[in-house]
N, C-alpha and C. Protein backbone atom coordinates (compact mmCIF):
# COMPACT_ATOMS: atom_id res chain seq x y z
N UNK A 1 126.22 98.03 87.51
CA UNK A 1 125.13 98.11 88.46
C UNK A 1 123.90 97.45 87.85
N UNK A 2 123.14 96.59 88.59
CA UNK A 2 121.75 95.81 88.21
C UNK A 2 120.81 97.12 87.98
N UNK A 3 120.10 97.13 87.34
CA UNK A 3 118.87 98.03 86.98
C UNK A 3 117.74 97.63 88.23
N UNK A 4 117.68 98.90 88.88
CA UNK A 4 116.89 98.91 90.31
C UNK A 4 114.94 98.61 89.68
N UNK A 5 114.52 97.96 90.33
CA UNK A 5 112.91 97.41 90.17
C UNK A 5 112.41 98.59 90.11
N UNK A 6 111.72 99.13 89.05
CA UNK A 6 111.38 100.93 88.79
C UNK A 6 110.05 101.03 89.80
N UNK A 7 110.38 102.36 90.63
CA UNK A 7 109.67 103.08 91.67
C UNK A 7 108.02 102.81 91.19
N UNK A 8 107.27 102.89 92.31
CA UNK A 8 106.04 102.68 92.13
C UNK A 8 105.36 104.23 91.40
N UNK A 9 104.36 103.31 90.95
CA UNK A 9 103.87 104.43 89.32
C UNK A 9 102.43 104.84 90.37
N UNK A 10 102.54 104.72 91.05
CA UNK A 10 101.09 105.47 91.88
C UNK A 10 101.65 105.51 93.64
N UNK A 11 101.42 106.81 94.01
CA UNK A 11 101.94 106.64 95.40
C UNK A 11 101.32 105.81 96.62
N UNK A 12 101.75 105.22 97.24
CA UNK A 12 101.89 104.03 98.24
C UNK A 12 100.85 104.89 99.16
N UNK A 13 99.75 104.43 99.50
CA UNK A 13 98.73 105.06 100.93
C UNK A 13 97.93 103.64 101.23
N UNK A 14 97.82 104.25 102.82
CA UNK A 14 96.57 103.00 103.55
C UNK A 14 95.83 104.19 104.86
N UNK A 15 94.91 104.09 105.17
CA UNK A 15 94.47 104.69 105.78
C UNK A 15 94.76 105.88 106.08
N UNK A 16 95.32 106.76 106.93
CA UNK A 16 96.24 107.93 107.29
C UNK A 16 97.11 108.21 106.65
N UNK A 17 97.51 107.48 105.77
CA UNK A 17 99.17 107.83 105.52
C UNK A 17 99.30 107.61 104.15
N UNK A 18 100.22 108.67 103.19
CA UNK A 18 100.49 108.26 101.84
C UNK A 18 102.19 108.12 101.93
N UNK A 19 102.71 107.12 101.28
CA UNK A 19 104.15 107.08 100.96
C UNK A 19 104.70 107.95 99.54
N UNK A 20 105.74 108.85 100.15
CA UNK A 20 106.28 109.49 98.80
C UNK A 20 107.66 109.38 98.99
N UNK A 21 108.42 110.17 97.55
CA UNK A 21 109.93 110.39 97.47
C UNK A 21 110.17 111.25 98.48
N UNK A 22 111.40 111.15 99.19
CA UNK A 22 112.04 112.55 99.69
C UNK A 22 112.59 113.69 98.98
N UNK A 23 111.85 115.02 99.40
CA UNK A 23 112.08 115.94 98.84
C UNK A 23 113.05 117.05 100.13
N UNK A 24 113.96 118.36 99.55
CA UNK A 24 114.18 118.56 99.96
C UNK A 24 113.83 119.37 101.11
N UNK A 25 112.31 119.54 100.88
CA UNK A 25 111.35 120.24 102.06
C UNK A 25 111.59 119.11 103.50
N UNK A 26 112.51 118.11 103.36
CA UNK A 26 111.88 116.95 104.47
C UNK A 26 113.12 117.24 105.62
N UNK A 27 113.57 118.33 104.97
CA UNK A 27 114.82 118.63 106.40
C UNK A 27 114.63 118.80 107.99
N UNK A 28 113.08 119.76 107.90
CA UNK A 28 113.20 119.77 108.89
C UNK A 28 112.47 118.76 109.65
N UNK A 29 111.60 117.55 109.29
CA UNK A 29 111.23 116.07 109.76
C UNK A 29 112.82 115.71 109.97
N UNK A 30 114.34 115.43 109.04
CA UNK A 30 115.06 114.93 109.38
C UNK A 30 115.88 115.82 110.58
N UNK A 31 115.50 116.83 110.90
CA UNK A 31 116.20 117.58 112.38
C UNK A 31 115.89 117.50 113.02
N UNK A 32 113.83 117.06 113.11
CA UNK A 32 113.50 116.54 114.35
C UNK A 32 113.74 114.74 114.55
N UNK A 33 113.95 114.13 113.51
CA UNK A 33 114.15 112.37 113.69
C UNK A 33 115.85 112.87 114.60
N UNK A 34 116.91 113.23 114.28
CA UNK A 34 118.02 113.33 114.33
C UNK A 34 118.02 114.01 115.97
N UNK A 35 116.94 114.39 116.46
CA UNK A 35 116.70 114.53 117.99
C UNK A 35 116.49 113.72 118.80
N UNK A 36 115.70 112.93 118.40
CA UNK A 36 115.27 111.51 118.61
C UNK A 36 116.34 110.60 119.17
N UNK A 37 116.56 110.38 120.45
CA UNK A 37 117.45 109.28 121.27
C UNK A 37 117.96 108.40 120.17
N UNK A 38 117.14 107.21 119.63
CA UNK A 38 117.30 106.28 119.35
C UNK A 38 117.19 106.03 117.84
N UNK A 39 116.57 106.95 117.12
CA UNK A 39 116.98 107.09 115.41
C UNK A 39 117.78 107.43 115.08
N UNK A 40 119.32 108.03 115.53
CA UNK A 40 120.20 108.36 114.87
C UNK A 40 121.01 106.86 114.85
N UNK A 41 120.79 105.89 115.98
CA UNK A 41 121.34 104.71 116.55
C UNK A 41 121.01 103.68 115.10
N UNK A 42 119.99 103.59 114.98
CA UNK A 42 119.51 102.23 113.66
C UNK A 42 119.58 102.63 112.43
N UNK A 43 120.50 103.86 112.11
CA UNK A 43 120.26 104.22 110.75
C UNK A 43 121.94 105.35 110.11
N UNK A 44 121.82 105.67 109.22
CA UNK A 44 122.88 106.51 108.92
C UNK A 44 122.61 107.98 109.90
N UNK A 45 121.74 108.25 109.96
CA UNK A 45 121.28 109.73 110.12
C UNK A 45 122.17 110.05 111.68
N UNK A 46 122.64 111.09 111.81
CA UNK A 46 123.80 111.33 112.74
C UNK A 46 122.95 112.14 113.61
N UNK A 47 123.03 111.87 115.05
CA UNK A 47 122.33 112.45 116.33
C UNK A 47 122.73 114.43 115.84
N UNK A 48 121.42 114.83 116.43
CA UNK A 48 121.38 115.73 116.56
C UNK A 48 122.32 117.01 115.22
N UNK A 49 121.71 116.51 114.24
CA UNK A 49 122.62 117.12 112.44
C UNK A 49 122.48 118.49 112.59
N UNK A 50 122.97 118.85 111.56
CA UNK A 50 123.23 120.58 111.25
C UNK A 50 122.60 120.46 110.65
N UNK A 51 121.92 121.70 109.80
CA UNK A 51 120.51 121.66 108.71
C UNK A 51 121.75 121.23 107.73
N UNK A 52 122.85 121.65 107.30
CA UNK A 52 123.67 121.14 106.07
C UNK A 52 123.84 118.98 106.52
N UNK A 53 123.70 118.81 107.66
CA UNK A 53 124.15 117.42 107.44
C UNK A 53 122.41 116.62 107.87
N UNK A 54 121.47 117.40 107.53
CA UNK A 54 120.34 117.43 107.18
C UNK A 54 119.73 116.93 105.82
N UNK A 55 120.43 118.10 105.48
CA UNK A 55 120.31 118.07 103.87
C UNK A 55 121.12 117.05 103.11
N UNK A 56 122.27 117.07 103.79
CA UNK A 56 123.13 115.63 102.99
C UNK A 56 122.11 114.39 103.11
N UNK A 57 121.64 114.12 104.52
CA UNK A 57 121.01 112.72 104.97
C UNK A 57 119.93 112.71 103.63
N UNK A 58 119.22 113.90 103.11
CA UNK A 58 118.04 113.67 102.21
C UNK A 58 118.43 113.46 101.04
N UNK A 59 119.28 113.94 100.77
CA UNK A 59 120.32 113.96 99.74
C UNK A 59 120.28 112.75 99.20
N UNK A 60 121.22 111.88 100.20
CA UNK A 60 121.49 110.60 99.92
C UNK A 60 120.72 109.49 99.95
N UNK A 61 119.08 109.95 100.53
CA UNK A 61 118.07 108.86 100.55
C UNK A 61 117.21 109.41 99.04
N UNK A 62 117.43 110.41 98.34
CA UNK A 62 117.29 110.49 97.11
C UNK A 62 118.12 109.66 95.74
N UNK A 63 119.04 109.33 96.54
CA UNK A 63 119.61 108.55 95.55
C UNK A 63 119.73 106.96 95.80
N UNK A 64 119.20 106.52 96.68
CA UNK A 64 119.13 105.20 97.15
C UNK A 64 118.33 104.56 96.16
N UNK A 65 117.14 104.44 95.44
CA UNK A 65 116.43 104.11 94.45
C UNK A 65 117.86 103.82 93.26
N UNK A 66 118.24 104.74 92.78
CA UNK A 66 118.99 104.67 91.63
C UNK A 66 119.91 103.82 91.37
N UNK A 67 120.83 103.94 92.90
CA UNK A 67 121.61 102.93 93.46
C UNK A 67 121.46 101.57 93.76
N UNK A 68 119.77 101.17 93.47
CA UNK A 68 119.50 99.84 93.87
C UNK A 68 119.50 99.11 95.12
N UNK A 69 119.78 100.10 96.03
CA UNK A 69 119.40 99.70 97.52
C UNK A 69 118.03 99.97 98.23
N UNK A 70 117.48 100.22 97.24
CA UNK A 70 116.07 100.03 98.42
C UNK A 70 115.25 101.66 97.97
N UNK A 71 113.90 101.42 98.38
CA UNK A 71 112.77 102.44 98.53
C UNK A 71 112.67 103.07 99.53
N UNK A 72 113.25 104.23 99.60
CA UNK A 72 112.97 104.84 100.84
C UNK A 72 112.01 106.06 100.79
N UNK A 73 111.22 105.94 101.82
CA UNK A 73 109.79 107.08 101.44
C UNK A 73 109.77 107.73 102.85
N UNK A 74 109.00 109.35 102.65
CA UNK A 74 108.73 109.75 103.77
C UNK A 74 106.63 109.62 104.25
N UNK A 75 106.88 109.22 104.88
CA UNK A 75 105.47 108.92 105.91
C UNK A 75 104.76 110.46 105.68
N UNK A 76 103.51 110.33 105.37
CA UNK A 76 103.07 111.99 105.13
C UNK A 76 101.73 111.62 105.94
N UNK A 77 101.35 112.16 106.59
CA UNK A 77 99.79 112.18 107.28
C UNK A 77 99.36 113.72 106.93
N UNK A 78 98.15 113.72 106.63
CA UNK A 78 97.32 115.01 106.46
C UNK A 78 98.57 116.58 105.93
N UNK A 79 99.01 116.14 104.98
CA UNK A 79 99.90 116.44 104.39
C UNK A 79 101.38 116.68 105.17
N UNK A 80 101.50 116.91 106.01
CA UNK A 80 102.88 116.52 106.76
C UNK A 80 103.36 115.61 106.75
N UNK A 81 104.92 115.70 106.80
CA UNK A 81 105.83 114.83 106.78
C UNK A 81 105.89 114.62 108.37
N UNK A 82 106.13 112.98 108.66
CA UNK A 82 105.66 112.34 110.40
C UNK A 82 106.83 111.27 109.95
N UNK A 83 107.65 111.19 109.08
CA UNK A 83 108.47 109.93 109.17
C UNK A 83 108.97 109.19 108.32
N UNK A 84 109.67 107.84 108.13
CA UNK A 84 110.15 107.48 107.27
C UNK A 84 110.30 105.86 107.04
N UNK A 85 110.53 105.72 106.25
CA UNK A 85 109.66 104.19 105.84
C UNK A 85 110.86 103.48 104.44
N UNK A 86 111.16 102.49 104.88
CA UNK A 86 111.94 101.89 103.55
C UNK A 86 111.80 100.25 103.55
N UNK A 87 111.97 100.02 102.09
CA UNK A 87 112.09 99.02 102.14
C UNK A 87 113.58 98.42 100.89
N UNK A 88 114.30 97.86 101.77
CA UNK A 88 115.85 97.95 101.24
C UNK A 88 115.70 96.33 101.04
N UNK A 89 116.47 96.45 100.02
CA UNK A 89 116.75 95.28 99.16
C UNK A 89 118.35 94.58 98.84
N UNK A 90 118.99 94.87 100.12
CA UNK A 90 120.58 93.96 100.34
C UNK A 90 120.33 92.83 100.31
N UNK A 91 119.18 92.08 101.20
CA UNK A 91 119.13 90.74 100.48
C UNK A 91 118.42 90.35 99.56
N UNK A 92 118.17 90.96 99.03
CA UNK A 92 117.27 90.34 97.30
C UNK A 92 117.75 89.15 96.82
N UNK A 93 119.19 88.51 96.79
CA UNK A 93 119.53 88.11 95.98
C UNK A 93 119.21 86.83 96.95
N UNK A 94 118.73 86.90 98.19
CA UNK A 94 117.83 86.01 98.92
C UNK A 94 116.76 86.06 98.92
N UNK A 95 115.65 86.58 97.85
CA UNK A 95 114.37 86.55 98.04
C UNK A 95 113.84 87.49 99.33
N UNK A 96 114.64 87.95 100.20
CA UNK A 96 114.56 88.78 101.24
C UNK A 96 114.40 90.15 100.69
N UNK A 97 113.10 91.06 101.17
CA UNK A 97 113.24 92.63 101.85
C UNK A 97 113.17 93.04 102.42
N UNK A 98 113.66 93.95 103.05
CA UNK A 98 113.87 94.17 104.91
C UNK A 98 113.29 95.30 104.76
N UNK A 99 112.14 95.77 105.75
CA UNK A 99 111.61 96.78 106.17
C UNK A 99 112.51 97.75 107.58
N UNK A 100 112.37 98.91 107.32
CA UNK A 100 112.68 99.50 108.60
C UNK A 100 111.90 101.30 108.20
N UNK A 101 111.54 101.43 109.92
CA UNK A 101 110.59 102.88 110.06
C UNK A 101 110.87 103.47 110.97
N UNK A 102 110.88 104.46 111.22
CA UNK A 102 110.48 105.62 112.28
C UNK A 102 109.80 106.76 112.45
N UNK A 103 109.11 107.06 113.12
CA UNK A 103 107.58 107.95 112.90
C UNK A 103 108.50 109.14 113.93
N UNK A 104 108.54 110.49 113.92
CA UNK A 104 108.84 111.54 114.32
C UNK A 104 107.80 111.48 116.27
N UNK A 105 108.51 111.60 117.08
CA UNK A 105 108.14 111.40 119.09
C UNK A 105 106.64 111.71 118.68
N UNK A 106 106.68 113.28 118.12
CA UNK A 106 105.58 113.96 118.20
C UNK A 106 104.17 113.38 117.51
N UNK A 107 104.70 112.71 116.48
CA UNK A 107 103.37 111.87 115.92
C UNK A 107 103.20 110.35 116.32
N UNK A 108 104.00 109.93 117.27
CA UNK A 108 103.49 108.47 117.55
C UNK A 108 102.49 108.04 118.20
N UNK A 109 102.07 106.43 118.51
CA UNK A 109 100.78 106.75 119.30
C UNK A 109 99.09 106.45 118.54
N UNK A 110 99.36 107.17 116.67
CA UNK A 110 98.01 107.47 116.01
C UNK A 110 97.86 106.39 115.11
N UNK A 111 99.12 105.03 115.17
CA UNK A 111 98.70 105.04 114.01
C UNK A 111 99.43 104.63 113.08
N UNK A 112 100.03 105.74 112.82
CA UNK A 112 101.02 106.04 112.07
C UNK A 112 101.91 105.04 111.07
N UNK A 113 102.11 104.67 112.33
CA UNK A 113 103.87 103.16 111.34
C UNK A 113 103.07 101.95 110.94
N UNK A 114 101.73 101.45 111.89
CA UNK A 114 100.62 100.49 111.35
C UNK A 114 100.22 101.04 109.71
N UNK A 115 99.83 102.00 109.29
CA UNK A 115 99.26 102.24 108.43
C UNK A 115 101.00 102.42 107.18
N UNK A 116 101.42 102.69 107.50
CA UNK A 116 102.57 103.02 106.92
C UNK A 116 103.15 101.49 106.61
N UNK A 117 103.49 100.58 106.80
CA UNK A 117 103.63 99.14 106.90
C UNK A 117 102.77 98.30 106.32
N UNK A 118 101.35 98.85 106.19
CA UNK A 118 100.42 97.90 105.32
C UNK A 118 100.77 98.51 103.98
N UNK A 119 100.88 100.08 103.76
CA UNK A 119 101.39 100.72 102.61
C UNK A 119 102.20 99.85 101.77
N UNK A 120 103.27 100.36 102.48
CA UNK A 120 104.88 99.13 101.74
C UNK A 120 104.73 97.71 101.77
N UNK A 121 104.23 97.27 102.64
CA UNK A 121 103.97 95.90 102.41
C UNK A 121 103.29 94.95 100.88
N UNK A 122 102.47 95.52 100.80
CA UNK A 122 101.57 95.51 99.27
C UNK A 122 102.22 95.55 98.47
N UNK A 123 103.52 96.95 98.34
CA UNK A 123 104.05 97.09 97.31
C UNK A 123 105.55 96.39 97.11
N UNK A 124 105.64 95.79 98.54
CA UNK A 124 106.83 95.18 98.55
C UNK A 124 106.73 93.75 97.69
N UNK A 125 105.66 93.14 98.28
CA UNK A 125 105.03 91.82 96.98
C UNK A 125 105.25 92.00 95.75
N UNK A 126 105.08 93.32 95.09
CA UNK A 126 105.13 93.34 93.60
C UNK A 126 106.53 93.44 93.07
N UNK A 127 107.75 93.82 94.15
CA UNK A 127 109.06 94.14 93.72
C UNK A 127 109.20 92.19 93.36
N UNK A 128 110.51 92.17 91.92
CA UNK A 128 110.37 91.27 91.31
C UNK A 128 111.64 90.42 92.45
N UNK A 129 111.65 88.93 92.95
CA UNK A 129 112.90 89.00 93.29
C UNK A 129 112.32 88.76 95.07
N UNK A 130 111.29 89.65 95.49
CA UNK A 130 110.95 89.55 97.15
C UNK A 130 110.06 88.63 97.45
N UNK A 131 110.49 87.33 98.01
CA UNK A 131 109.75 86.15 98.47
C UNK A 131 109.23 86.12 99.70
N UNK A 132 109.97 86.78 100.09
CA UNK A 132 109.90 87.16 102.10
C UNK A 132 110.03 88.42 102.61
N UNK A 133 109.41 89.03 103.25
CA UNK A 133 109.55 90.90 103.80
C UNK A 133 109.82 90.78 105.80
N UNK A 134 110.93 90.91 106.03
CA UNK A 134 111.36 90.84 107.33
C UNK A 134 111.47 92.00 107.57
N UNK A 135 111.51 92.36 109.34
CA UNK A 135 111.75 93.50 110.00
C UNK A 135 112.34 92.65 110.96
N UNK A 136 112.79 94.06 111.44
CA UNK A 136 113.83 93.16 113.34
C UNK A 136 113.50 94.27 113.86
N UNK A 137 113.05 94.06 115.23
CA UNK A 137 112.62 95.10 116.66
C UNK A 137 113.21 94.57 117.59
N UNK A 138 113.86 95.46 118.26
CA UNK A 138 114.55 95.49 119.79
C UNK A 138 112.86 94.79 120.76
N UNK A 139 113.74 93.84 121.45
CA UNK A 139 112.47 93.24 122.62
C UNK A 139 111.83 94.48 122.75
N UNK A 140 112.61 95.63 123.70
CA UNK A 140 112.19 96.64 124.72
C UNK A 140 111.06 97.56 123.79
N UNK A 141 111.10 97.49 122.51
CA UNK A 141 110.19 98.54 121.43
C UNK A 141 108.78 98.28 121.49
N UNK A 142 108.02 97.80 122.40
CA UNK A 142 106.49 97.44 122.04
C UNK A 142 106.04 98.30 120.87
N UNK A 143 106.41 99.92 120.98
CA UNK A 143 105.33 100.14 120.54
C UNK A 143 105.44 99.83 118.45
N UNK A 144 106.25 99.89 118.46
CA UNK A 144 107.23 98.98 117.20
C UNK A 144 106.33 97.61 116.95
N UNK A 145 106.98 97.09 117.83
CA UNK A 145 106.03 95.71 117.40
C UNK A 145 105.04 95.65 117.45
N UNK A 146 103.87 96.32 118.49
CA UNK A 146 102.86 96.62 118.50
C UNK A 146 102.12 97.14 116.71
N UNK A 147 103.09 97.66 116.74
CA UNK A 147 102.67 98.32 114.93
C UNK A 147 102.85 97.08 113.97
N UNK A 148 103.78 96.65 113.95
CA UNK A 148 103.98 95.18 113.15
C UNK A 148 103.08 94.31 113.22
N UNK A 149 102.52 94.00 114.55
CA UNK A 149 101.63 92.82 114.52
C UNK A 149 99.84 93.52 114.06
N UNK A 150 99.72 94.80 114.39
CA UNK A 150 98.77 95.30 113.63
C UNK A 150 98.45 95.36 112.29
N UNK A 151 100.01 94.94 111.83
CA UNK A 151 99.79 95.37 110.27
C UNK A 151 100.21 94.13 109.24
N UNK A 152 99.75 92.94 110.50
CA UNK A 152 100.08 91.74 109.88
C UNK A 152 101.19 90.85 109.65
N UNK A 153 102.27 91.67 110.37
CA UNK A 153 103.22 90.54 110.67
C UNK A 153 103.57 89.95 112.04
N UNK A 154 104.06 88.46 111.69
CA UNK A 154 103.93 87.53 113.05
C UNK A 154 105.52 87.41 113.36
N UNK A 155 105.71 87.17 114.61
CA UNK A 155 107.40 87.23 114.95
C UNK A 155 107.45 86.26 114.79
N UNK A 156 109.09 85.84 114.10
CA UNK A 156 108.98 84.07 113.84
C UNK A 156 109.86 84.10 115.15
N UNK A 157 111.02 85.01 115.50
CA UNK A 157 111.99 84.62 116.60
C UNK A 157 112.61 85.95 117.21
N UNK A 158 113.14 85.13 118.25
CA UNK A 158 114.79 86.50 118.88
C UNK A 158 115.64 85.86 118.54
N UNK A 159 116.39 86.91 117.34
CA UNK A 159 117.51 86.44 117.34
C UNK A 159 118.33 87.28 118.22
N UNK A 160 119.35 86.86 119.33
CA UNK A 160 120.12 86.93 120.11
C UNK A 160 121.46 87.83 119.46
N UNK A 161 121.98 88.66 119.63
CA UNK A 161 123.24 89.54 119.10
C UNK A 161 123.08 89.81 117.99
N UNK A 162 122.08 89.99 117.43
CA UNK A 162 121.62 89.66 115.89
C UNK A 162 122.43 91.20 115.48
N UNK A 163 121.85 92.47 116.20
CA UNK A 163 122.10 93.60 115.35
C UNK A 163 122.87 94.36 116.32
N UNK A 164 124.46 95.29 115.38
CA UNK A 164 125.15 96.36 116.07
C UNK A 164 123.85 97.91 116.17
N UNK A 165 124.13 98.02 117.57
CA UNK A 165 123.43 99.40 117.65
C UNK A 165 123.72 100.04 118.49
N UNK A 166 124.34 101.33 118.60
CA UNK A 166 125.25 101.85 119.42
C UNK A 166 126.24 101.28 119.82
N UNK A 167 126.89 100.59 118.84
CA UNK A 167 128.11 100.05 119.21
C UNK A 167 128.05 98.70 120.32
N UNK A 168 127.25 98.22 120.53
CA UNK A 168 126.13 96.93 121.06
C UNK A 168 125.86 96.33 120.39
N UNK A 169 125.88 95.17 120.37
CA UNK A 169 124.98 93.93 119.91
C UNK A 169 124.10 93.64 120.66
N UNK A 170 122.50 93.76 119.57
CA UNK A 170 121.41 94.21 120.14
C UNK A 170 120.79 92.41 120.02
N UNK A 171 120.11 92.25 120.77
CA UNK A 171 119.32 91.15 120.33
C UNK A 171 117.73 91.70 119.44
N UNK A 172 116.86 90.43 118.81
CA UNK A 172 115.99 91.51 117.92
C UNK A 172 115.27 90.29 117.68
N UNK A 173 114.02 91.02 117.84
CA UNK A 173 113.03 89.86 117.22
C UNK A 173 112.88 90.25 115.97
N UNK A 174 112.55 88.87 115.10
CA UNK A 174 112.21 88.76 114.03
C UNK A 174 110.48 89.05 113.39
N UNK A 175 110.34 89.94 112.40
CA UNK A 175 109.12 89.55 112.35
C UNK A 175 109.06 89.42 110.49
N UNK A 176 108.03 88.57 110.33
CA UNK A 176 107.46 88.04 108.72
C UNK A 176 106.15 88.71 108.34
N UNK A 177 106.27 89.18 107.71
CA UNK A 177 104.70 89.15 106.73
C UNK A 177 104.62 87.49 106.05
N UNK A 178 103.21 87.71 106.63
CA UNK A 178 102.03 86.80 106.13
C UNK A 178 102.48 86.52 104.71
């Protein structure tokens, strides 16, 4: 295994929001994401979990760092946990890091994933290896992209069938940081 780019030595914040590790207090943020229509769809986390397949999901985003796949943090506003934030590194070995987020129904709207995105973004520059920081949003997501282009990234394209999601091939715009 490659030796993973060591975790940031000061925690990740921009306005509202500080980025941290997942702890196992974050179960019940992952029982309300796992309610959520469309977050169990773009991610491992399984619709509607048991607090035990709760706890696995945190489990295993605790060990993602170690494993060398990527930073995954939970979104904290005014000390609550509102969400989750990563930045995964499958294509590194393309100069590529791919961002992906989701802010909990109840906190969207403030903020939130804008401020959370300028966070990681900053710190995504310093990982050794990341030349380029991409995200992909479903057309239909404004409020998604809406957050992206607030926080400084420009869509370069749609790519067309680009991503499986729900067993669909989703089309997805592309977006770049600056």
């Amino acid at each position: 295994m490659i030796e993973p780019p060591p975790w940031p030595a000061t925690p990740l914040a921009h306005g509202s929001v500080v980025l941290r590790e997942f702890a196992e207090t974050d179960v019940s943020l992952v029982l309300e994401l796992g309610e959520d229509p469309y977050v169990p769809l773009i991610g491992s986390l399984p619709a509607h979990p048991t607090r035990r397949e709760a706890e696995d999901w945190v489990r295993r985003q605790q060990t993602r760092h170690a494993e060398g796949r990527g930073f995954p943090f939970v979104i904290e506003a005014d000390g609550t946990a509102v969400g989750t934030i990563g930045l995964w590194l499958r294509k590194l070995s393309e100069g590529i890091g791919i961002l992906g987020y989701s802010v909990s129904p109840r906190h969207r709207r403030r903020g939130i994933a804008t401020d959370a995105l300028k966070a990681i973004t900053g710190f995504a520059w310093t990982v050794p290896g990341v030349e380029r920081i991409e995200l992909c949003i479903e057309p239909w997501n404004r409020g998604s992209f809406r957050a992206a282009e607030k926080a400084g990234y420009r869509r370069e394209g749609l790519l067309p069938a680009h991503q499986e999601i729900g067993g669909i091939a989703r089309d997805m715009f592309l977006y770049v940081s600056p």
